[in-house]
C-alpha atoms as a PDB file:
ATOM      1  CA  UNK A   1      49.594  23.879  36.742  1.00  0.00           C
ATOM      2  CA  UNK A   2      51.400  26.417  34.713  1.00  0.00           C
ATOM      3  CA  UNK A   3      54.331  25.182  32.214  1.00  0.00           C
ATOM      4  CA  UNK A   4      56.764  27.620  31.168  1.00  0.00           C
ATOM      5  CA  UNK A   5      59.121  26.472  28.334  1.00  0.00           C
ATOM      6  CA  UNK A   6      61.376  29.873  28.321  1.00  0.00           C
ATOM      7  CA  UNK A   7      63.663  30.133  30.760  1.00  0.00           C
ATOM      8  CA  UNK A   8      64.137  33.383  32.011  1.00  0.00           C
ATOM      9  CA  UNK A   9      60.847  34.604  30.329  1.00  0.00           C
ATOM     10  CA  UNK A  10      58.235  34.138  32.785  1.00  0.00           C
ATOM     11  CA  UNK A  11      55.589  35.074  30.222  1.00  0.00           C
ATOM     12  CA  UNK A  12      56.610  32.002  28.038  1.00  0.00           C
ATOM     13  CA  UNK A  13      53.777  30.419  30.173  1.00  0.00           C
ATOM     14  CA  UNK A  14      50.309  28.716  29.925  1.00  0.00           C
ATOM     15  CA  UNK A  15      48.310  26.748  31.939  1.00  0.00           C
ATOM     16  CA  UNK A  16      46.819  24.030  29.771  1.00  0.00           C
ATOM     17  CA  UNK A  17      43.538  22.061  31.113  1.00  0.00           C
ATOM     18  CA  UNK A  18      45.354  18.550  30.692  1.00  0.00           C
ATOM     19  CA  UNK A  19      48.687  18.092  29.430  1.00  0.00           C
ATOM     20  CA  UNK A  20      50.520  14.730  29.290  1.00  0.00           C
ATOM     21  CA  UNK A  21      54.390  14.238  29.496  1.00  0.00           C
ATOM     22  CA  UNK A  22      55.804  11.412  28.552  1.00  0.00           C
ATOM     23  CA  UNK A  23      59.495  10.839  29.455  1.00  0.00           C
ATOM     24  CA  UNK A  24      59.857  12.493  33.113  1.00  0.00           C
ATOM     25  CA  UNK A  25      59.318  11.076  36.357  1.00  0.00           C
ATOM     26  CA  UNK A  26      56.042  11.737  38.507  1.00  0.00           C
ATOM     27  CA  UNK A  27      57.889  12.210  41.556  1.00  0.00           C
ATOM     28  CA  UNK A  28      58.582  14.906  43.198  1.00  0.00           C
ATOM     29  CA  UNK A  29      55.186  16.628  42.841  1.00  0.00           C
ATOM     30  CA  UNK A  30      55.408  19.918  40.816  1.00  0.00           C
ATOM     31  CA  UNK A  31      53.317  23.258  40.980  1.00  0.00           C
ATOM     32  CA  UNK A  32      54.629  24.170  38.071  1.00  0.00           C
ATOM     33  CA  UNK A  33      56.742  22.299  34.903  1.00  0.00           C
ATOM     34  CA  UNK A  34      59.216  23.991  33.165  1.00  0.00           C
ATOM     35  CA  UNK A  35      61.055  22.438  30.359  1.00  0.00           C
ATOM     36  CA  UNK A  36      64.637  23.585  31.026  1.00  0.00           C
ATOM     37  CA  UNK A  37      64.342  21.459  33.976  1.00  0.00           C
ATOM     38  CA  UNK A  38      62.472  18.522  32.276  1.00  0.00           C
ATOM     39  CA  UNK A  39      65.416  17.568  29.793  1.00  0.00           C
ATOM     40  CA  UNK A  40      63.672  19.795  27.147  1.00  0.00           C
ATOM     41  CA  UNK A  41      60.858  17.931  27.607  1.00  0.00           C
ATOM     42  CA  UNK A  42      57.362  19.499  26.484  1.00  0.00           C
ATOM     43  CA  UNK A  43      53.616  18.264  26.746  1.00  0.00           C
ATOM     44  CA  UNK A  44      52.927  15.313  24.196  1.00  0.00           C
ATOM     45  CA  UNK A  45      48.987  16.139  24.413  1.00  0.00           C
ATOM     46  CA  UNK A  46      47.250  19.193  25.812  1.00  0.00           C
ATOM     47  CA  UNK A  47      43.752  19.130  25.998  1.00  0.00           C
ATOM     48  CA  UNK A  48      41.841  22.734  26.730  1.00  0.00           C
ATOM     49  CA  UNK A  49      38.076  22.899  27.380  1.00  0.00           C
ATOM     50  CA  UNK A  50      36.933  26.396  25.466  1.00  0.00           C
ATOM     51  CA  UNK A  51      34.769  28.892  26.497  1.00  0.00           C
ATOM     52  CA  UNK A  52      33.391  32.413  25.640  1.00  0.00           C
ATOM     53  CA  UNK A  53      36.347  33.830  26.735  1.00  0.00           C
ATOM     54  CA  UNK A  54      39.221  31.153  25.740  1.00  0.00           C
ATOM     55  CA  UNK A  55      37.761  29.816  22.481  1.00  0.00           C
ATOM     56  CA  UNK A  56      39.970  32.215  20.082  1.00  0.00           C
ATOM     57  CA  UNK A  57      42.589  31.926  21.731  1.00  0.00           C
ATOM     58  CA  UNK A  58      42.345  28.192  21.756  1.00  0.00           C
ATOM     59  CA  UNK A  59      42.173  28.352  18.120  1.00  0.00           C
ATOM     60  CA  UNK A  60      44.799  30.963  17.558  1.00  0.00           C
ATOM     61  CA  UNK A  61      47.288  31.970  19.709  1.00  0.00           C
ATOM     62  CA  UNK A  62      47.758  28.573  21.728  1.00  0.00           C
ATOM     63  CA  UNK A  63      47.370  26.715  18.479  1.00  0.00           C
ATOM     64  CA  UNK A  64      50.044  28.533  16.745  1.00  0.00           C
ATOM     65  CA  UNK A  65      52.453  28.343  20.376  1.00  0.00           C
ATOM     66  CA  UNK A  66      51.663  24.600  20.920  1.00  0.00           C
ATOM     67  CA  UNK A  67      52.495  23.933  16.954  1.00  0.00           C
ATOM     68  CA  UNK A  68      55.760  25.710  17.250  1.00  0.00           C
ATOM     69  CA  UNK A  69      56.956  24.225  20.805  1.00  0.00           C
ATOM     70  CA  UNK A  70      56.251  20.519  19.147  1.00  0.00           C
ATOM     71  CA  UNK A  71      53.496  19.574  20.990  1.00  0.00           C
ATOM     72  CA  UNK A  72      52.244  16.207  19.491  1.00  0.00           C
ATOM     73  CA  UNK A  73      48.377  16.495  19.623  1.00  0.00           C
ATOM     74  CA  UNK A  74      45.967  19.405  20.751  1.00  0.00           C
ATOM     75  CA  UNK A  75      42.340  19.011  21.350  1.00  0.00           C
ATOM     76  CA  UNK A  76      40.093  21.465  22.032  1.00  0.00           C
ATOM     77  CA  UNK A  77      36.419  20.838  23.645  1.00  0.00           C
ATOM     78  CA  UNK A  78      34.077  22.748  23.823  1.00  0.00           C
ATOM     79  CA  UNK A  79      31.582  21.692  26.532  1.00  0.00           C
ATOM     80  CA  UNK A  80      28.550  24.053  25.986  1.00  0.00           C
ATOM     81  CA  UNK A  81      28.196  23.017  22.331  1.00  0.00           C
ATOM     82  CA  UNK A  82      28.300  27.188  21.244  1.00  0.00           C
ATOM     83  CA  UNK A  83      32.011  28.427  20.491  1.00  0.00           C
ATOM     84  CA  UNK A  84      33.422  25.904  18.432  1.00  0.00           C
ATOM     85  CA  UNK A  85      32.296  23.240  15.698  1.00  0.00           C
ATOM     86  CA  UNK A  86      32.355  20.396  15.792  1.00  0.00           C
ATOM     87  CA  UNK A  87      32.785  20.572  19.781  1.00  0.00           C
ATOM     88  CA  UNK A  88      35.325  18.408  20.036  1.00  0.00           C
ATOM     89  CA  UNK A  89      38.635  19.198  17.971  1.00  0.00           C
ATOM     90  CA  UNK A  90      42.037  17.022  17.414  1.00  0.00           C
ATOM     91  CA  UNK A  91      45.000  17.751  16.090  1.00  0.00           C
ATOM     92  CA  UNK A  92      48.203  15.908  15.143  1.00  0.00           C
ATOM     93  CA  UNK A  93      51.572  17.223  14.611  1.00  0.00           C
ATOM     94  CA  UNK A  94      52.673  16.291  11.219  1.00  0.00           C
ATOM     95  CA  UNK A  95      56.082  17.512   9.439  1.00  0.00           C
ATOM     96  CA  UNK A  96      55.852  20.574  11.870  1.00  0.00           C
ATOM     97  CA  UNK A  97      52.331  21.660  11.182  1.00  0.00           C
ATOM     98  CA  UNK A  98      48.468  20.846  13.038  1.00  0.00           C
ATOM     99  CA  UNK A  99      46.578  18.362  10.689  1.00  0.00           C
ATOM    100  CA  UNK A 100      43.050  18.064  12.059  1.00  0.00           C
ATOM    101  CA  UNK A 101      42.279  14.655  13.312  1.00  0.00           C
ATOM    102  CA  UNK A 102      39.348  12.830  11.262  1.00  0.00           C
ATOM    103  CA  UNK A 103      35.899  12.328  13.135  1.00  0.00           C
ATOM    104  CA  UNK A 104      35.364   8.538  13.779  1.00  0.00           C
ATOM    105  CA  UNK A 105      31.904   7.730  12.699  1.00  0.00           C
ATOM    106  CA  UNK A 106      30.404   8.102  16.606  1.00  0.00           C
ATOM    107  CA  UNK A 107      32.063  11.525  16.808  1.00  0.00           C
ATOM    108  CA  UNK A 108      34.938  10.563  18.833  1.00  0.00           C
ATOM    109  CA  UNK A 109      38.619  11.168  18.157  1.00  0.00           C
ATOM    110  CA  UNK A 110      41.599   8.618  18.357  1.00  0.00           C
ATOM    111  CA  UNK A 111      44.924  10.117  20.630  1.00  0.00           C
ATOM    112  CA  UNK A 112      47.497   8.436  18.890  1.00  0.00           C
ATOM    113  CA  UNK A 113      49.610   9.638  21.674  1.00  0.00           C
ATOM    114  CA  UNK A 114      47.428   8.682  24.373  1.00  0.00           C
ATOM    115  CA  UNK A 115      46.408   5.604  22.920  1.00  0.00           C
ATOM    116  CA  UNK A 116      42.524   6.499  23.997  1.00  0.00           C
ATOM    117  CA  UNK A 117      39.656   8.082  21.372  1.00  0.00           C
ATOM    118  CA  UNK A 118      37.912  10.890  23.020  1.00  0.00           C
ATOM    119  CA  UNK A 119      34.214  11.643  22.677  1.00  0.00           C
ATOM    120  CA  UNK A 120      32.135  14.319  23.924  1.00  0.00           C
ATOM    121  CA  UNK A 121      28.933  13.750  26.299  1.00  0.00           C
ATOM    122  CA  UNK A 122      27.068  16.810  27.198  1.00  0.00           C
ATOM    123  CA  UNK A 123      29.771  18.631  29.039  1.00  0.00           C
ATOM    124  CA  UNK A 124      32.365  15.742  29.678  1.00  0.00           C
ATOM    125  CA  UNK A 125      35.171  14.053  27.595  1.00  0.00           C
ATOM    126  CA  UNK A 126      34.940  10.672  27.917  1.00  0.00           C
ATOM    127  CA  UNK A 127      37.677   7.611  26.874  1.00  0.00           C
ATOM    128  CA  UNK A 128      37.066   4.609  24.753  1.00  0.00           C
ATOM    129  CA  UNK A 129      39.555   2.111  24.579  1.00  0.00           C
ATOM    130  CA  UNK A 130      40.331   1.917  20.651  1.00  0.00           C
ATOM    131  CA  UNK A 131      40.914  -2.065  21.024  1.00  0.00           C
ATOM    132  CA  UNK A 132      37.251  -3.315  22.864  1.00  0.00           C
ATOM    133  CA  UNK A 133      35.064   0.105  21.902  1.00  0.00           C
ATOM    134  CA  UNK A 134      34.050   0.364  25.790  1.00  0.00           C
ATOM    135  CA  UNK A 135      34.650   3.630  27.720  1.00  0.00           C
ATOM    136  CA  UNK A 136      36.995   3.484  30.126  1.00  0.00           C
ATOM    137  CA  UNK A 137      35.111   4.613  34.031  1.00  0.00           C
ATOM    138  CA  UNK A 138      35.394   7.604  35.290  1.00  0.00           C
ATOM    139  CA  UNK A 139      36.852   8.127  38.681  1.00  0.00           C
ATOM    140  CA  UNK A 140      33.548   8.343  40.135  1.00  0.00           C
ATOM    141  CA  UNK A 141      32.133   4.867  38.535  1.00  0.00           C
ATOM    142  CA  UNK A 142      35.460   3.750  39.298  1.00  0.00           C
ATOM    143  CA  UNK A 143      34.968   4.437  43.403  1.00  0.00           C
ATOM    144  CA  UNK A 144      31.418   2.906  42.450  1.00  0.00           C
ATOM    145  CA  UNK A 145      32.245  -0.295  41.604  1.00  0.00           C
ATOM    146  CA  UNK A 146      34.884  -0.400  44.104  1.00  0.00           C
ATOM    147  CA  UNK A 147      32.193   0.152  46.654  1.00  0.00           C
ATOM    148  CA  UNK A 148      29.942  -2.536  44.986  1.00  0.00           C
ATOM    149  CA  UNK A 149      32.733  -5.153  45.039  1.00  0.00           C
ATOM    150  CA  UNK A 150      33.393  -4.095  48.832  1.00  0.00           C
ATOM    151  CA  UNK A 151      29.256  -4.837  49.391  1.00  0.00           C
ATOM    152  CA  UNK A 152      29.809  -7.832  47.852  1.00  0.00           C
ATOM    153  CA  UNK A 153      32.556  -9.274  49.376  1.00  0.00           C
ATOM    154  CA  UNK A 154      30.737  -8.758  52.850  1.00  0.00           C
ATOM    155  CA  UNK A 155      28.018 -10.134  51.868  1.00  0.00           C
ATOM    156  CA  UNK A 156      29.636 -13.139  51.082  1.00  0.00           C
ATOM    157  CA  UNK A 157      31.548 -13.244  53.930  1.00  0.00           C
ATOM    158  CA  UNK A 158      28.499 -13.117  55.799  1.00  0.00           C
ATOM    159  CA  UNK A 159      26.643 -16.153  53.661  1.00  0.00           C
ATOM    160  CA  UNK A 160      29.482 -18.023  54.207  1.00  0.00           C
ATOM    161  CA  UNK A 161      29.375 -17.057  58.136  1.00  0.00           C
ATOM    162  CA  UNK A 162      25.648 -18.265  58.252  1.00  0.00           C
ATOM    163  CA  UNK A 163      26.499 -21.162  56.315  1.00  0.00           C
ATOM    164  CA  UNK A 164      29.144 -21.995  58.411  1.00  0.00           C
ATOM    165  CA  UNK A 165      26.862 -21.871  61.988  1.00  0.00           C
ATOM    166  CA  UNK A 166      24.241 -23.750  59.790  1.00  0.00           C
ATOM    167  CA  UNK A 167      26.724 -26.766  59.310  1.00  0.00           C
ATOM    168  CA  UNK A 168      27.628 -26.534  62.686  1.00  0.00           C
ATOM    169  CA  UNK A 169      24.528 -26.669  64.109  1.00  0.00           C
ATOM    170  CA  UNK A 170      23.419 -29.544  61.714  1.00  0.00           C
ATOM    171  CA  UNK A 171      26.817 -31.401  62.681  1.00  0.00           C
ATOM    172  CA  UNK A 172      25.790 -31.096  66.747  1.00  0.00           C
ATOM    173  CA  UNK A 173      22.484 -32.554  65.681  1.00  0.00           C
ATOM    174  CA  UNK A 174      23.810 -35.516  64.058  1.00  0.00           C
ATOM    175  CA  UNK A 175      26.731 -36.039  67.184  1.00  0.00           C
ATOM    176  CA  UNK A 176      23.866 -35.820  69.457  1.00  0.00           C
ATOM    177  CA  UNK A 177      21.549 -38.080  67.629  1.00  0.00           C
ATOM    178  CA  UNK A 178      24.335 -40.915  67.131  1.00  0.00           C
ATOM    179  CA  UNK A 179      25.366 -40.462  70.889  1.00  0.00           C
ATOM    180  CA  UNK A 180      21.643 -41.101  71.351  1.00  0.00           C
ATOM    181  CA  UNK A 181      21.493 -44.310  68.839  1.00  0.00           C
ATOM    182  CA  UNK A 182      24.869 -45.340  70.430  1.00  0.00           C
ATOM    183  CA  UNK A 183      23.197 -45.430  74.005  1.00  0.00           C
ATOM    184  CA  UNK A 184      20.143 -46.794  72.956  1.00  0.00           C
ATOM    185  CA  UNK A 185      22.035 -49.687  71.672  1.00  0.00           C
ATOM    186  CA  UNK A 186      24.379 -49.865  74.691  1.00  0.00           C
ATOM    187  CA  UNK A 187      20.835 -50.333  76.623  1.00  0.00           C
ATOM    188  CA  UNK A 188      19.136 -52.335  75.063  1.00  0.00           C
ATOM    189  CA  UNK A 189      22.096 -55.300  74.524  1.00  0.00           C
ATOM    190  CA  UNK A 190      22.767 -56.700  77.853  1.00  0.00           C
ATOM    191  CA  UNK A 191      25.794 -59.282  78.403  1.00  0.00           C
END
């Protein structure tokens, strides 16, 4: 999704990997954002995974752009471990300028603005919640367990099925034996 912030300027454009924007609604749906429209509004984090042909500009020219349009945090990752070091980069917008955000001591990186820290593993970003340490699940471990839960539930519906018929059966049994005790009693007394 491109975001323009220059109205009238259709160069004043990017597309950033991930951008957050806090403050505007999600509906309608938008193929492209543009800040005159927004309220002013511009990305509160951008995120942009560098490569052999983004990486200086990632460090340069979007830096310098991103700085100057107020953009509260920009990370950079690099997922093949070979353009940039460390791999994983944060910055935080402080009295106008980028201040690189500290390493934690597993490598990861706390979003302030996000609320999330960010670690790289192998080619991904994954997000640990900064209050347990856990990572949060990625859409694909999130459809998982989702899945697992679903096998689960059936399968209790089904043991509780089976143990259902079992109690019914036993209950038959014990009707049938009483009707039996109840006769053989009924037979045996005579007036």
């Amino acid at each position: 999704q491109f975001w323009y912030w220059e109205e009238g300027r259709p160069k004043s454009r990017c597309a950033p990997d991930i951008m957050v924007v806090f403050g505007v609604p999600k509906e309608p749906p938008r193929r492209s954002f543009f800040t005159w429209r927004e309220g002013g509004r511009v990305p509160s984090f951008i995120c942009e995974f560098s490569s052999e042909h983004t990486w200086e500009n990632d460090l340069e020219e979007k830096f310098q752009i991103f700085q100057r349009l107020g953009v509260e945090e920009y990370f950079l990752f690099d997922p093949e471990d070979l353009y940039l070091e460390p791999a994983l980069q944060g910055y935080r917008l402080q009295a106008g300028r980028y201040q690189p955000i500290p390493l934690e001591a597993d490598g990861s990186l706390e979003s302030k603005t996000i609320g999330v820290r960010l670690i790289g593993v192998g080619q991904y970003i994954r997000l640990i919640d900064p209050a347990s340490g856990s990572w949060l699940p990625t859409r694909l471990e999130r459809a998982r367990a989702a899945v697992k839960r679903e096998e689960e539930a059936v399968k209790r519906e089904k043991e509780a099925r089976q143990e259902a018929s079992e109690k019914e059966v036993e209950i038959a049994r014990l009707k049938a034996l009483l009707e039996e005790v109840s006769r053989s009693k009924n037979g045996s007394v005579k007036p």
